[in-house]
Protein backbone atom coordinates (compact mmCIF):
# COMPACT_ATOMS: atom_id res chain seq x y z
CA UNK A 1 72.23 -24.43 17.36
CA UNK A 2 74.13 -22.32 19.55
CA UNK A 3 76.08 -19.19 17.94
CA UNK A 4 78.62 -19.17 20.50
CA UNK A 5 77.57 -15.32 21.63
CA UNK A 6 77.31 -14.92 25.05
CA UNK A 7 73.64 -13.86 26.61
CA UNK A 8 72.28 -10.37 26.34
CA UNK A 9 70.70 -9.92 29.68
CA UNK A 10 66.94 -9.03 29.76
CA UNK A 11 65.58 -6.93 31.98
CA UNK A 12 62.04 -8.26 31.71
CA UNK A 13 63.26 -12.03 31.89
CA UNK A 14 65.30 -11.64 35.14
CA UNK A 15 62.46 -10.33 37.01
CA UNK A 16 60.74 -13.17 36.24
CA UNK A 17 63.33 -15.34 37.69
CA UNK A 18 64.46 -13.14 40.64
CA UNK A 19 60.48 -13.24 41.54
CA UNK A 20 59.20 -16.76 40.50
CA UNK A 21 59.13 -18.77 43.39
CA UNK A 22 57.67 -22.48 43.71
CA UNK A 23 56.06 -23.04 47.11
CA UNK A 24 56.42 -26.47 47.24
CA UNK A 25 60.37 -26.11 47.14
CA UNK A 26 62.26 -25.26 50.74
CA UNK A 27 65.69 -24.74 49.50
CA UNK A 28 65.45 -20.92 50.37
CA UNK A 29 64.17 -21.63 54.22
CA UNK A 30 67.09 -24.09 54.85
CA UNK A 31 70.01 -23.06 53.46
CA UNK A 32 69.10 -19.10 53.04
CA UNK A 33 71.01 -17.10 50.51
CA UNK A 34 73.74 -14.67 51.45
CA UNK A 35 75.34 -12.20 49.17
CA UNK A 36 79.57 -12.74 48.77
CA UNK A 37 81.35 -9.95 46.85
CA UNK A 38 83.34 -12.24 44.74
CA UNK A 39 83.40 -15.55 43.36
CA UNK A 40 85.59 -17.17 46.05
CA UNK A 41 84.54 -16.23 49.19
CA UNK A 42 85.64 -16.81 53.26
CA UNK A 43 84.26 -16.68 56.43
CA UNK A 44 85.78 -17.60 59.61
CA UNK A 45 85.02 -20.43 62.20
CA UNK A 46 85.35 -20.12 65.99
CA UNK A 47 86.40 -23.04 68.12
CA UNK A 48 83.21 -24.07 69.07
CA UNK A 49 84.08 -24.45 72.87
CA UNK A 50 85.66 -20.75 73.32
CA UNK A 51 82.39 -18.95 73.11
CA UNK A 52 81.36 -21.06 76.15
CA UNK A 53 84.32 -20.97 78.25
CA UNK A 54 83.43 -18.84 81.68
CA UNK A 55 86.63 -16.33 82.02
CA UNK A 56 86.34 -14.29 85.71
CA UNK A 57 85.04 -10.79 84.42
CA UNK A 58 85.60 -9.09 87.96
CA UNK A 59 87.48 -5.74 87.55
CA UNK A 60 89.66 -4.52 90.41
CA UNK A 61 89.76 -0.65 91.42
CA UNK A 62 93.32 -0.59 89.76
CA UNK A 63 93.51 -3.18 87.41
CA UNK A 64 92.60 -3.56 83.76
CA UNK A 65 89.87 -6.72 82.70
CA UNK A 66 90.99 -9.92 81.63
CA UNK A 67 91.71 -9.87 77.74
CA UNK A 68 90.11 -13.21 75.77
CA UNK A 69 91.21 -13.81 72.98
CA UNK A 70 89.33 -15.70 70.17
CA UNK A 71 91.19 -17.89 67.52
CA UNK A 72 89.49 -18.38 64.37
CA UNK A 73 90.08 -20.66 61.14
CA UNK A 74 89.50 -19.44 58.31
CA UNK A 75 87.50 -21.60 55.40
CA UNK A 76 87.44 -20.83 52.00
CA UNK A 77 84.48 -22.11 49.32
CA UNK A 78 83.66 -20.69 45.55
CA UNK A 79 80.48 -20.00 43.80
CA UNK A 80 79.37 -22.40 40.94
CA UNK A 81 77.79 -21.58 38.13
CA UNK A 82 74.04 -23.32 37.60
CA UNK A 83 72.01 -22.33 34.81
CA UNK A 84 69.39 -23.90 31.99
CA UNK A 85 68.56 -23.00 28.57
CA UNK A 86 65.47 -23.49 25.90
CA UNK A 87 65.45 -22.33 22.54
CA UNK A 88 61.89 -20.36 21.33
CA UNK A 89 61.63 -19.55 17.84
CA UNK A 90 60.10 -16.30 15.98
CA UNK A 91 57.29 -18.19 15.09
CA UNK A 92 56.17 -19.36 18.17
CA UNK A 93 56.22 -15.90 19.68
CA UNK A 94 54.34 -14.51 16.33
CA UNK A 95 51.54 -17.16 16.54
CA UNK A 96 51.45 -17.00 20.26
CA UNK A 97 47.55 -16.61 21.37
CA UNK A 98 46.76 -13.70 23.23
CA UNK A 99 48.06 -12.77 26.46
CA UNK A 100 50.70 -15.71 26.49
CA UNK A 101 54.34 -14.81 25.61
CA UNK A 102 56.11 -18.22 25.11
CA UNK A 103 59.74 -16.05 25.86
CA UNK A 104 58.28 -15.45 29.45
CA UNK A 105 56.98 -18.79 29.99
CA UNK A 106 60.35 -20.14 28.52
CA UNK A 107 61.66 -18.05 31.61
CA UNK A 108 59.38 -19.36 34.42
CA UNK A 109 59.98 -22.82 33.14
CA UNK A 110 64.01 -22.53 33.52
CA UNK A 111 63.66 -21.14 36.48
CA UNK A 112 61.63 -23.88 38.33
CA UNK A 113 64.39 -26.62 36.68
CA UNK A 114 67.25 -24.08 38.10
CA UNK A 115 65.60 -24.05 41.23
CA UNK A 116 64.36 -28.08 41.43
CA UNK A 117 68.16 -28.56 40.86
CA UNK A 118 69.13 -26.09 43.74
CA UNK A 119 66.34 -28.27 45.89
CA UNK A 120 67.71 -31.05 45.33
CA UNK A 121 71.61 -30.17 46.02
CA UNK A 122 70.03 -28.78 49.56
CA UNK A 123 68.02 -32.38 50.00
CA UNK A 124 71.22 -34.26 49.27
CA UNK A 125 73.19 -31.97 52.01
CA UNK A 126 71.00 -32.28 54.64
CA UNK A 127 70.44 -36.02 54.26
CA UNK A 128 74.48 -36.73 54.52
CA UNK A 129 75.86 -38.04 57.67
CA UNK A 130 79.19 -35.92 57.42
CA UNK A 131 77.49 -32.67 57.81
CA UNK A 132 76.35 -33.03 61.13
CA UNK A 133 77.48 -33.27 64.37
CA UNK A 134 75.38 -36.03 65.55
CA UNK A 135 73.82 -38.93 63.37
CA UNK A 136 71.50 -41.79 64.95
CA UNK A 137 70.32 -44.91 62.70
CA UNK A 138 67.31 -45.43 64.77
CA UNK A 139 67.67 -48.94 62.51
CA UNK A 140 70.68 -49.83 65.02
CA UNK A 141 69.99 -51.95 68.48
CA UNK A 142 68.31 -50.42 71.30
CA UNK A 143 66.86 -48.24 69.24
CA UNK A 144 62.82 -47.55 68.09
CA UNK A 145 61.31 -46.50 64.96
CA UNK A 146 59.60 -43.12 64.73
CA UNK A 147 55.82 -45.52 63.39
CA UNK A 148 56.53 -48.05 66.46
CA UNK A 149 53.55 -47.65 68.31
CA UNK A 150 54.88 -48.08 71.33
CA UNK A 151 57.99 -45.33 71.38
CA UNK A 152 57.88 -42.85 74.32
CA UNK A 153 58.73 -40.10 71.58
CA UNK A 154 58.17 -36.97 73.28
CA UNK A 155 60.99 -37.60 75.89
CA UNK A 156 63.24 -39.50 72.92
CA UNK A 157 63.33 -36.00 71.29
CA UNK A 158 63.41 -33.79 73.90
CA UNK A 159 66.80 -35.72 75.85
CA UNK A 160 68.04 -35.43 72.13
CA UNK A 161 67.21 -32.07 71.57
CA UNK A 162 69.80 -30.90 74.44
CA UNK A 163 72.62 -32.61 73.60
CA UNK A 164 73.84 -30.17 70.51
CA UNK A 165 76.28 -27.05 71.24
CA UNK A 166 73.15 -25.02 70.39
CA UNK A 167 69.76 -26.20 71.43
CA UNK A 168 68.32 -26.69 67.83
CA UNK A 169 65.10 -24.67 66.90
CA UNK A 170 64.34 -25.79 63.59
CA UNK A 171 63.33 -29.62 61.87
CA UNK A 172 63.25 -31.00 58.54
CA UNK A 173 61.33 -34.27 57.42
CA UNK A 174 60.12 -35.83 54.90
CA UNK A 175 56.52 -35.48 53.68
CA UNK A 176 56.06 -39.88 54.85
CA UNK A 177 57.26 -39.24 58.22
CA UNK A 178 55.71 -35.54 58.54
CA UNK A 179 52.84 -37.55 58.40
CA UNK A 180 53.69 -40.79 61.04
CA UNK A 181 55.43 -38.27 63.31
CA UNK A 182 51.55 -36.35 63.46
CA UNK A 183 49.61 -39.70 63.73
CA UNK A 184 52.19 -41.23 66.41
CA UNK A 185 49.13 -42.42 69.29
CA UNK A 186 51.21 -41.30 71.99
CA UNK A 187 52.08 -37.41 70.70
CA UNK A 188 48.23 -37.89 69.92
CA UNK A 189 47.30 -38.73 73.48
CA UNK A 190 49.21 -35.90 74.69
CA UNK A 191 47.94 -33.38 72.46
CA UNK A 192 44.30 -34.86 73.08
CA UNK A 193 44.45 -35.75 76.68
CA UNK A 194 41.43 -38.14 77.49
CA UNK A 195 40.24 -37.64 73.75
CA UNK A 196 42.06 -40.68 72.92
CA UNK A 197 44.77 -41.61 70.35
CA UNK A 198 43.10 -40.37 66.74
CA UNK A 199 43.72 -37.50 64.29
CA UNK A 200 46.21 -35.31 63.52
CA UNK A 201 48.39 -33.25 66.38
CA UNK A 202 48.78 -29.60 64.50
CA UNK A 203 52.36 -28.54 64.07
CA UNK A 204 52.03 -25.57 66.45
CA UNK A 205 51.18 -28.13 69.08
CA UNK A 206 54.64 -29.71 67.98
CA UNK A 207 57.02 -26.64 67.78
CA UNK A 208 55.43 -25.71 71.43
CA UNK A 209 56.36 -28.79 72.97
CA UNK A 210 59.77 -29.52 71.44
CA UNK A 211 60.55 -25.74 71.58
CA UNK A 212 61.28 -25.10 68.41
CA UNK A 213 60.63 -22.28 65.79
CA UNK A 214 60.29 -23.78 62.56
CA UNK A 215 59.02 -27.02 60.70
CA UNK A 216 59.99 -27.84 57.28
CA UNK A 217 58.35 -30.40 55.39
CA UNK A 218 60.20 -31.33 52.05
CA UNK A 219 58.01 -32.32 49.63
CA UNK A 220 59.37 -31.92 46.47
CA UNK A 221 59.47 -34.50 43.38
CA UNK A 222 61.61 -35.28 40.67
CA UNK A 223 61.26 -37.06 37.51
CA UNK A 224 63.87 -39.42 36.77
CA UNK A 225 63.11 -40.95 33.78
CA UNK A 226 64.74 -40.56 30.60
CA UNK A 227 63.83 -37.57 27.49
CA UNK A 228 61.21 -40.25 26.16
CA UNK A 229 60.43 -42.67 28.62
CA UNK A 230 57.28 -42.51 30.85
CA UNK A 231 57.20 -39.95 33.67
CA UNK A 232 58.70 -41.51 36.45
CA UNK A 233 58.32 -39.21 39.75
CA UNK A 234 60.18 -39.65 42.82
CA UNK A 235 60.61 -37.64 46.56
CA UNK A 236 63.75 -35.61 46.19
CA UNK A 237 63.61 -35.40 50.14
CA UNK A 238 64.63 -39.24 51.77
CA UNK A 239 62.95 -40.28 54.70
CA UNK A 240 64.82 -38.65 57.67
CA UNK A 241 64.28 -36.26 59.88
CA UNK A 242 67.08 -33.60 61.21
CA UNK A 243 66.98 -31.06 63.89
CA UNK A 244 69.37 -27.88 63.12
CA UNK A 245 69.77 -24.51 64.60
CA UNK A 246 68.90 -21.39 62.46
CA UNK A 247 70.15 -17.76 63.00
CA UNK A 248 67.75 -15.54 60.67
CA UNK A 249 71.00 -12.07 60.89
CA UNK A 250 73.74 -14.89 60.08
CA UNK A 251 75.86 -14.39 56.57
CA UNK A 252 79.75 -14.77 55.64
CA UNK A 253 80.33 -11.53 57.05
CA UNK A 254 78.98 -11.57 60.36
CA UNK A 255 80.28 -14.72 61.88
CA UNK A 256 77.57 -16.00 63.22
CA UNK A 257 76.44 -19.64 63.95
CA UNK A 258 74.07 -20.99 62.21
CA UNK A 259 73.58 -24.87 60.40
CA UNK A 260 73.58 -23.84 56.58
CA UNK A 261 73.98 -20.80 54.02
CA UNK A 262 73.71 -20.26 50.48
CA UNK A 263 76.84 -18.25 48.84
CA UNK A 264 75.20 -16.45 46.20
CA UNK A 265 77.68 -14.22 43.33
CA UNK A 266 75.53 -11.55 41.89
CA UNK A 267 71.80 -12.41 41.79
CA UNK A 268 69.70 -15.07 39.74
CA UNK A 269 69.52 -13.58 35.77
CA UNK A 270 68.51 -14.17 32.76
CA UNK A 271 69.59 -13.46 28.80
CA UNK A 272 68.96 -14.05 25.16
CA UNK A 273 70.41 -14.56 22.60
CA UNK A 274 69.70 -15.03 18.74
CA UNK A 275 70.22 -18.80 17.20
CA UNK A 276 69.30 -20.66 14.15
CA UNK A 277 65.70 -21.83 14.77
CA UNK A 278 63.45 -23.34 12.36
CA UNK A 279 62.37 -20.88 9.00
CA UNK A 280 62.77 -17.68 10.74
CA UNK A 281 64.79 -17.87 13.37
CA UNK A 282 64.74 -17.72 17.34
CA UNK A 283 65.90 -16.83 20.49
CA UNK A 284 67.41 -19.09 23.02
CA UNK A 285 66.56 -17.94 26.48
CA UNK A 286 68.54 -18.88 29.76
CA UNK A 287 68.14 -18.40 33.50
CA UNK A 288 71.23 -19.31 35.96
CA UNK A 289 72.86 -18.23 39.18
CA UNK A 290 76.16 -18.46 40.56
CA UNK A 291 76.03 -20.15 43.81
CA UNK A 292 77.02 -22.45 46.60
CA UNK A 293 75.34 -24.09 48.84
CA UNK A 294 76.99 -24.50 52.42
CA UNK A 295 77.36 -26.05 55.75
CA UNK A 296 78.30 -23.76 58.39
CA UNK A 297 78.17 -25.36 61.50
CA UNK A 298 77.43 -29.20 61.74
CA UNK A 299 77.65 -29.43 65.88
CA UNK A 300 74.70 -27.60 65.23
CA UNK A 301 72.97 -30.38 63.84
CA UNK A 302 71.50 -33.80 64.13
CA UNK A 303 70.73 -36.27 61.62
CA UNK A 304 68.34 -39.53 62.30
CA UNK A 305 68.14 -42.02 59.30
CA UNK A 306 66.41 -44.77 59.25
CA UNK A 307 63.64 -43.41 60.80
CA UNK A 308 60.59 -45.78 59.28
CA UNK A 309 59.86 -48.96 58.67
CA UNK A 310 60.61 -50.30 55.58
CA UNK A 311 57.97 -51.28 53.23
């Protein structure tokens, strides 16, 4: 169908896609994007411990301050291209009813796919062991479920919470344990006091208490059935829950620590081009980006699978 022409870019088109946003997608908040300058890009890693080693800073009248000096290793990552396509033909857009333009929904559409792909690559990142620092099965011995009844889970956070090289201020879960995490009876007795164990403790109740800045609730579905088959939707976000420290000013340039960026080559666009389409033609639309998606600093993260019951 294809001509084999590359895609005039539309001006129109890309600021649909630079602009469309769906809100039920958190990609953006937890793995932000950050511009690089060209398709392979670098940034530098301290040794975590340097940062935190006390060096005497006293000054004599005559004497010159201690010099530090920090080594760095330098990492090395390249963008990837992702991008979708549909095909609208001429007559389509000439029998379109008023105030619908089938090019511009064509646009939307390929950009919520583009991004429910980007979703999911973040998803699959933040729910693998190797990219953090710390990872609990709270499946393993000694441990308890976050719906057992009876764990003490305000202190079981809290003792966890310190342990990372930067006190984390951010958590991601799952929609399912969002939910047993806010109906736990003891978070619910201390949030009510003598009002007893029901409800629903409000998440500004829970970032005061575990001193932390953000919440992110994933709660995004995909369907995995087959062109044909019967919609088949399932959570793109498992059931764990991870605590990870955010710096809003942090990008490739600036060196500082953070859990998780976005490389991003250029900006999200989108382009035409003309292709055999029915009678009278038609125009295949696309809307990509060249990114990659990135952990920064995993001892700035912990991971905790496992985390309800099974069904």
């Amino acid at each position: 169908m294809s001509n084999g022409m590359p895609f005039t870019p539309d001006v129109e088109q890309t600021a649909i896609a630079i602009a469309y946003r769906n809100r039920a997608l958190v990609a953006d908040t937890l793995a932000p994007y950050s511009p690089v300058g060209l398709r392979n890009y670098k940034w530098t890693e301290f040794k975590k411990g340097e940062k935190f080693t006390v060096v005497d800073d006293k000054i004599g009248r005559k004497s010159t301050p201690n010099q530090v000096e920090f080594s760095v290793e330098e990492r090395t990552g390249s963008v990837v291209d992702h991008g979708l396509s549909d095909v609208v033909p001429n007559d389509d857009v000439t029998n379109a009813p008023a105030n619908y333009n089938p090019r511009t929904h064509a646009a939307e559409s390929l950009t919520d796919l583009v991004l429910l792909n980007r979703e999911i690559r973040v998803a699959t990142m933040y729910n693998k062991a190797a990219n953090f620092g710390s990872t609990q099965s709270l499946a393993a011995a000694g441990h308890k479920r976050l719906d057992d009844d009876s764990l003490d889970i305000l202190p079981f956070f809290l003792e966890m919470l310190d342990a990372p090289l930067m006190r984390p201020n951010a958590m991601t879960l799952s929609q399912s344990v969002a939910t047993k995490l806010r109906t736990h009876p003891k978070l619910l007795k201390a949030f009510n006091g003598t009002s007893g164990d029901q409800g629903l403790v409000p998440w500004s109740y829970i970032k005061e208490v575990l001193e932390l800045e953000h919440v992110t609730v994933g709660q995004a579905r995909l369907n995995t059935a087959k062109k044909g088959q019967a919609v088949n939707l399932q959570k793109v976000w498992q059931d764990t829950l991870s605590f990870t420290y955010h710096d809003p000013l942090a990008s490739f340039n600036n060196n500082r620590m953070t859990f998780a960026l976005t490389a991003r080559y250029g900006s999200r666009t989108s382009g035409n081009r003309e292709v055999s389409a029915g009678l009278n033609g038609g125009v295949e639309i696309m809307v990509g980006e060249a990114v990659q998606e990135q952990i920064i600093a995993k001892d700035c993260g912990i991971l905790l699978t496992n985390v309800l019951t099974p069904a």
